[in-house]
Protein backbone atom coordinates (compact mmCIF):
# COMPACT_ATOMS: atom_id res chain seq x y z
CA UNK A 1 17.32 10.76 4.54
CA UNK A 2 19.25 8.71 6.99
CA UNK A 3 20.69 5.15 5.02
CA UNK A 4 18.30 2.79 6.91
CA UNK A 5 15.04 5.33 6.96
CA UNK A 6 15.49 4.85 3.18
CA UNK A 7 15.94 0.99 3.42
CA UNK A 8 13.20 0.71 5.48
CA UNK A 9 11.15 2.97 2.92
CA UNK A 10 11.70 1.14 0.18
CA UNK A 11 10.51 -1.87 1.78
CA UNK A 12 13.60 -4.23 2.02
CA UNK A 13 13.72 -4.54 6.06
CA UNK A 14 13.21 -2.54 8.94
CA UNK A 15 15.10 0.48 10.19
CA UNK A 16 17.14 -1.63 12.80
CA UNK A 17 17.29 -4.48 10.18
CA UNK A 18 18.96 -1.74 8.02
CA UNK A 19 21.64 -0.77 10.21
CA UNK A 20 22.84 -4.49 10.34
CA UNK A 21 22.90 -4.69 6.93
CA UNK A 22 25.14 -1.29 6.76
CA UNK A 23 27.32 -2.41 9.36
CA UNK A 24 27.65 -5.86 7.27
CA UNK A 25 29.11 -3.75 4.08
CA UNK A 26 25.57 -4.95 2.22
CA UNK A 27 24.57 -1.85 1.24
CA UNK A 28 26.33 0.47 -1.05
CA UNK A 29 25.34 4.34 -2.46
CA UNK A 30 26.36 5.45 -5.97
CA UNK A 31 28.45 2.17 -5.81
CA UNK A 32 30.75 2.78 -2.52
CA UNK A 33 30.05 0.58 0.40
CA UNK A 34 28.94 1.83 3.18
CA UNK A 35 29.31 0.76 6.94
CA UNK A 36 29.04 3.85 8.75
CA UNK A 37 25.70 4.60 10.40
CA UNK A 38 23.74 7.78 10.15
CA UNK A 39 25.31 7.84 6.64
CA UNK A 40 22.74 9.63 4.61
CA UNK A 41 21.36 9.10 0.91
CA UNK A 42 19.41 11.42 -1.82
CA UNK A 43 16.69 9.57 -2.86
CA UNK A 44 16.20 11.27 -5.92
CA UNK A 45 19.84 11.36 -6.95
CA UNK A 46 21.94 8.19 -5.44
CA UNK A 47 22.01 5.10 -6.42
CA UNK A 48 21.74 2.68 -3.74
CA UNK A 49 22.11 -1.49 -3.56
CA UNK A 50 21.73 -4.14 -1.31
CA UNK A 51 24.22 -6.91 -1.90
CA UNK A 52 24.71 -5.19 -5.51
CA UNK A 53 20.71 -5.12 -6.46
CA UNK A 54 19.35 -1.48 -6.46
CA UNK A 55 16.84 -0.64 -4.20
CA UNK A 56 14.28 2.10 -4.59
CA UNK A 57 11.54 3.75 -2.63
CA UNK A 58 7.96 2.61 -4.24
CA UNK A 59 5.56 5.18 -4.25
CA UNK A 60 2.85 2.72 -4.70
CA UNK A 61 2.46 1.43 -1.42
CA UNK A 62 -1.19 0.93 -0.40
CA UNK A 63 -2.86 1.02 3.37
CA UNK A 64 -6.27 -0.14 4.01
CA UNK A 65 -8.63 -0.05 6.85
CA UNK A 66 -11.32 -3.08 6.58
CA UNK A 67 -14.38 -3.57 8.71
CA UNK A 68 -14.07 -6.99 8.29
CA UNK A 69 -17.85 -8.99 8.68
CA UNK A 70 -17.95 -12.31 10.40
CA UNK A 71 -18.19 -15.17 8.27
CA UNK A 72 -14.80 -14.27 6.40
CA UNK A 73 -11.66 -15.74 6.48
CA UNK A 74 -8.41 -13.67 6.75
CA UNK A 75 -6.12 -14.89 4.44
CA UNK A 76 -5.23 -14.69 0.63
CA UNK A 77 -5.96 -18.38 0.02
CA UNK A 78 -9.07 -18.87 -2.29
CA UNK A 79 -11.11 -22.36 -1.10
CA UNK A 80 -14.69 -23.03 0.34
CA UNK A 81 -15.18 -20.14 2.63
CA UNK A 82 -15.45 -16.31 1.93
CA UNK A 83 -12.39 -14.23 2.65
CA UNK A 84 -11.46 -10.75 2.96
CA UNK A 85 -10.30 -9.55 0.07
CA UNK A 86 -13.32 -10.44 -1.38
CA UNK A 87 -14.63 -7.26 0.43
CA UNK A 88 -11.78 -4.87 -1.53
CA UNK A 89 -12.01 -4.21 -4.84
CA UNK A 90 -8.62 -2.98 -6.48
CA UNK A 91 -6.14 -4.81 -8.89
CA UNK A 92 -3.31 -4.32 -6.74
CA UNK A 93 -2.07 -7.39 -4.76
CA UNK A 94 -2.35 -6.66 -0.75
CA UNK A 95 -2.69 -9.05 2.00
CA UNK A 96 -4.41 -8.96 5.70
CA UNK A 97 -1.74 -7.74 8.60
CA UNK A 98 -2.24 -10.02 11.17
CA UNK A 99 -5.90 -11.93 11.63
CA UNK A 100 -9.35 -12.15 12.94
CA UNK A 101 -10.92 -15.44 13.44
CA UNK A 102 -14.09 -16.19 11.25
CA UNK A 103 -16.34 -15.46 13.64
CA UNK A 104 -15.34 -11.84 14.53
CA UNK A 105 -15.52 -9.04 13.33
CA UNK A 106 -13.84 -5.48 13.07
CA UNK A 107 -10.74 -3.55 12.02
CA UNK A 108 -8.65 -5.34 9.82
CA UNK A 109 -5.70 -3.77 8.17
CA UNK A 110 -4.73 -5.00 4.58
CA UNK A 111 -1.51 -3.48 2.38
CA UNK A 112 1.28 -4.08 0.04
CA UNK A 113 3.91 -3.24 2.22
CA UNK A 114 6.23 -6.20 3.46
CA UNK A 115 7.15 -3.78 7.03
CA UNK A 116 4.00 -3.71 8.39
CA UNK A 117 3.35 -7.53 9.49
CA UNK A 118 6.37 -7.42 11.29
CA UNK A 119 5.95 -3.82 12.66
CA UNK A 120 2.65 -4.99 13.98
CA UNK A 121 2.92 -8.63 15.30
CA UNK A 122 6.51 -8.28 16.66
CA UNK A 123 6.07 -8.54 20.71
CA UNK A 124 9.14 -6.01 20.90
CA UNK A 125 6.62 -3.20 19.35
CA UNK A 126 3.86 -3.13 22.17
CA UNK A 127 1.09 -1.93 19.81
CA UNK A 128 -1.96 -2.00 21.47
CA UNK A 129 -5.19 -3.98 19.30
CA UNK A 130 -8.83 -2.55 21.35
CA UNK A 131 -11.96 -5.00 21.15
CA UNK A 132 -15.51 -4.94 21.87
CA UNK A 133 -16.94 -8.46 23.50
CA UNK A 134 -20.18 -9.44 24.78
CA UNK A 135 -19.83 -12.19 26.53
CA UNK A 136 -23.26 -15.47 27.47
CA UNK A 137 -23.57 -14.55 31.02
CA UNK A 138 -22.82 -11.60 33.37
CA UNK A 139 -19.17 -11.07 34.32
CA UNK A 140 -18.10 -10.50 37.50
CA UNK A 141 -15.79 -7.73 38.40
CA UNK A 142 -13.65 -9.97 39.59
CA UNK A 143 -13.09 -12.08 36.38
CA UNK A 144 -12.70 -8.45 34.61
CA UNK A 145 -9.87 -8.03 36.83
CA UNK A 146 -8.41 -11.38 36.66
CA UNK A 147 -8.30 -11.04 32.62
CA UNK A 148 -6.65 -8.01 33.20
CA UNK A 149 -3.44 -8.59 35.55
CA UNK A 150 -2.84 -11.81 33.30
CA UNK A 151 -4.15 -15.47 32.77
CA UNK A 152 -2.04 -18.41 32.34
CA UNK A 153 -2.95 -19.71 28.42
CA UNK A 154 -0.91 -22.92 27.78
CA UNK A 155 1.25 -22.62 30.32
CA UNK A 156 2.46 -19.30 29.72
CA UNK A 157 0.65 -16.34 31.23
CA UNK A 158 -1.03 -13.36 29.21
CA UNK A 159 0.28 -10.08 29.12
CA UNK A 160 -1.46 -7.04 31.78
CA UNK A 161 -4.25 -6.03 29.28
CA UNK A 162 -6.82 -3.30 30.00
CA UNK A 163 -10.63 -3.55 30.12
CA UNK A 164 -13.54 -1.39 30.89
CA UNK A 165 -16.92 -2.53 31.77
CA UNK A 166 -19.78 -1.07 28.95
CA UNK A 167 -22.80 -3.08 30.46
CA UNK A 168 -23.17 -6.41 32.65
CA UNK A 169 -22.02 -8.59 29.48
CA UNK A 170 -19.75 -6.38 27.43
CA UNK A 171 -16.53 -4.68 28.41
CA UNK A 172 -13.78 -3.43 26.31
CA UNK A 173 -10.32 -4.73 26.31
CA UNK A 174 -7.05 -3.48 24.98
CA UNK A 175 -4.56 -6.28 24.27
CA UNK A 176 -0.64 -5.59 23.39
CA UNK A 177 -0.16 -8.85 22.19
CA UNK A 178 -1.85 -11.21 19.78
CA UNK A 179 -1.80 -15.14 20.67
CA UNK A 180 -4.59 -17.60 18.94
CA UNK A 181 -7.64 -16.98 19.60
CA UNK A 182 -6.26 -15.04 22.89
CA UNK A 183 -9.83 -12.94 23.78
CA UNK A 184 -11.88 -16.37 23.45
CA UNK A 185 -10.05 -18.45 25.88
CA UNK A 186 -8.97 -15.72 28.43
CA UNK A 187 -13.19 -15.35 28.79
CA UNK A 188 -13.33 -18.79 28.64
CA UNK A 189 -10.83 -19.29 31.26
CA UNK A 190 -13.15 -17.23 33.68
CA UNK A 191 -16.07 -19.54 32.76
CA UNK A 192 -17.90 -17.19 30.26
CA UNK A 193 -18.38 -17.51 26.69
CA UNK A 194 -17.50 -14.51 23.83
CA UNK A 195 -20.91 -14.32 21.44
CA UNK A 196 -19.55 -11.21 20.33
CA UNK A 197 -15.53 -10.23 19.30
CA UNK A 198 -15.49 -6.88 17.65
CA UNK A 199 -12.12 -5.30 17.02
CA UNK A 200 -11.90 -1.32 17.02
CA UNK A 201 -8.57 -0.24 17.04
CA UNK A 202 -5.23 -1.42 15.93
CA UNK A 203 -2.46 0.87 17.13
CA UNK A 204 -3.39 4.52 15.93
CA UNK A 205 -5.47 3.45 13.33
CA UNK A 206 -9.69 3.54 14.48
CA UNK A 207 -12.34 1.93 13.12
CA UNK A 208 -14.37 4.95 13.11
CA UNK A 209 -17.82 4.75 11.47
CA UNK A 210 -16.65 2.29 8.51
CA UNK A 211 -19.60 0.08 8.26
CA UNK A 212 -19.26 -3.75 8.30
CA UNK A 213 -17.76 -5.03 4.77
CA UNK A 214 -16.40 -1.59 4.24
CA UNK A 215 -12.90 -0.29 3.51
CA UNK A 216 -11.14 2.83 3.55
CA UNK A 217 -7.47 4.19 2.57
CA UNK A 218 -5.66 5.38 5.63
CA UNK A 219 -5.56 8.87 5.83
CA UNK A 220 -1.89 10.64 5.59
CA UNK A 221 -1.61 11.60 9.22
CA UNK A 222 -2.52 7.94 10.01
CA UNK A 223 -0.32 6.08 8.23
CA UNK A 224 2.75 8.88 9.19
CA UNK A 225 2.27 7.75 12.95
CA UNK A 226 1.96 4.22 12.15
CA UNK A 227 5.32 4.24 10.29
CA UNK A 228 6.71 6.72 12.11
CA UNK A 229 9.28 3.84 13.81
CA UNK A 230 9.95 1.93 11.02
């Protein structure tokens, strides 16, 4: 395994963090420092260290697909409202990856591994997150298209998104990026109001038929092409 697959493995950074810290002399194997890229590593056999404090690939890590209901908050801070990991029941500590406002609803992924936040919320990435909304009134074709070449949101305009029309008041819309409350005040912006924002897909990973305040484990082949880049 190549030196900064394995640091990215074991959770300290990501594959191109990895290769900075290699080229910095951080990162030694069996005690040698090592600065040469594509420099590869036995998991099972070498020792390696990252500015001198071993490092080693957990085989614990956890991946979980949450159909998160409305009315919970996602985030790992206990105070008056509900949140999600209310909904999972294991004693290992995890945490949401990235968030849905209280009032939607939909795929949430929650996991112990420190990559995956900034795999999945870095603009650089381009992972694509797909939603349901049903919107008050009938949209237009025209605001559909609008939302979809861009709309300026505090003075900076939205990325091209793509959207497909279910019925006169719900459409689907695939984002790759993930501002505040982005879906709301795009429709808003267009004069309509979301009474419905259901998230379906983040990346590779589908919601599927997980009912509402359900969770799953990722499957193998799903979490493999999620972390296939790392």
């Amino acid at each position: 395994m190549r030196l900064q697959k394995f640091l990215s493995a074991a959770g300290v950074c990501s594959r191109r963090e990895g290769e900075t810290y290699i080229l910095k002399g951080r990162v030694s194997i069996n005690n040698t420092i090592i600065t040469e890229l594509g420099t590869k590593v036995d998991p099972e056999t070498d020792r390696v260290a990252v500015d001198d404090v071993p490092v080693t690939i957990r085989k614990d890590l956890i991946y979980i697909a949450l159909n998160k209901p409305c009315g919970y908050v996602t985030t790992c801070r206990r105070g008056d409202d509900k949140i999600v990991l209310d909904l999972v029941d294991i004693p290992d500590r995890i945490y949401p990856v990235g968030r849905l406002d209280k009032d939607s609803s939909g795929l949430l992924l929650l996991t112990n591994d420190g990559r995956i936040h900034h795999y999945l919320s870095h603009p650089s990435f381009d992972h694509e997150k797909e939603y349901e909304v049903t919107v008050d009134k009938p949209i237009s074709t025209g605001a559909l298209l609008k939302m979809e070449k861009g709309i300026s949101l505090m003075g900076k305009k939205t990325r091209p998104s793509v959207i497909r029309r279910l019925a006169g008041k719900r459409f689907r819309m695939t984002l790759m990026e993930g501002r505040n409350r982005q879906v709301r005040r795009m429709v808003q912006k267009v004069g309509n109001t979301v009474l419905r924002l259901h998230r379906i897909r983040i990346s590779n990973i589908k919601i599927g038929h997980l009912t509402s305040g359900s969770w799953r484990h990722l499957k193998k082949t799903e979490k493999e092409e999620l972390l296939k880049n790392l």
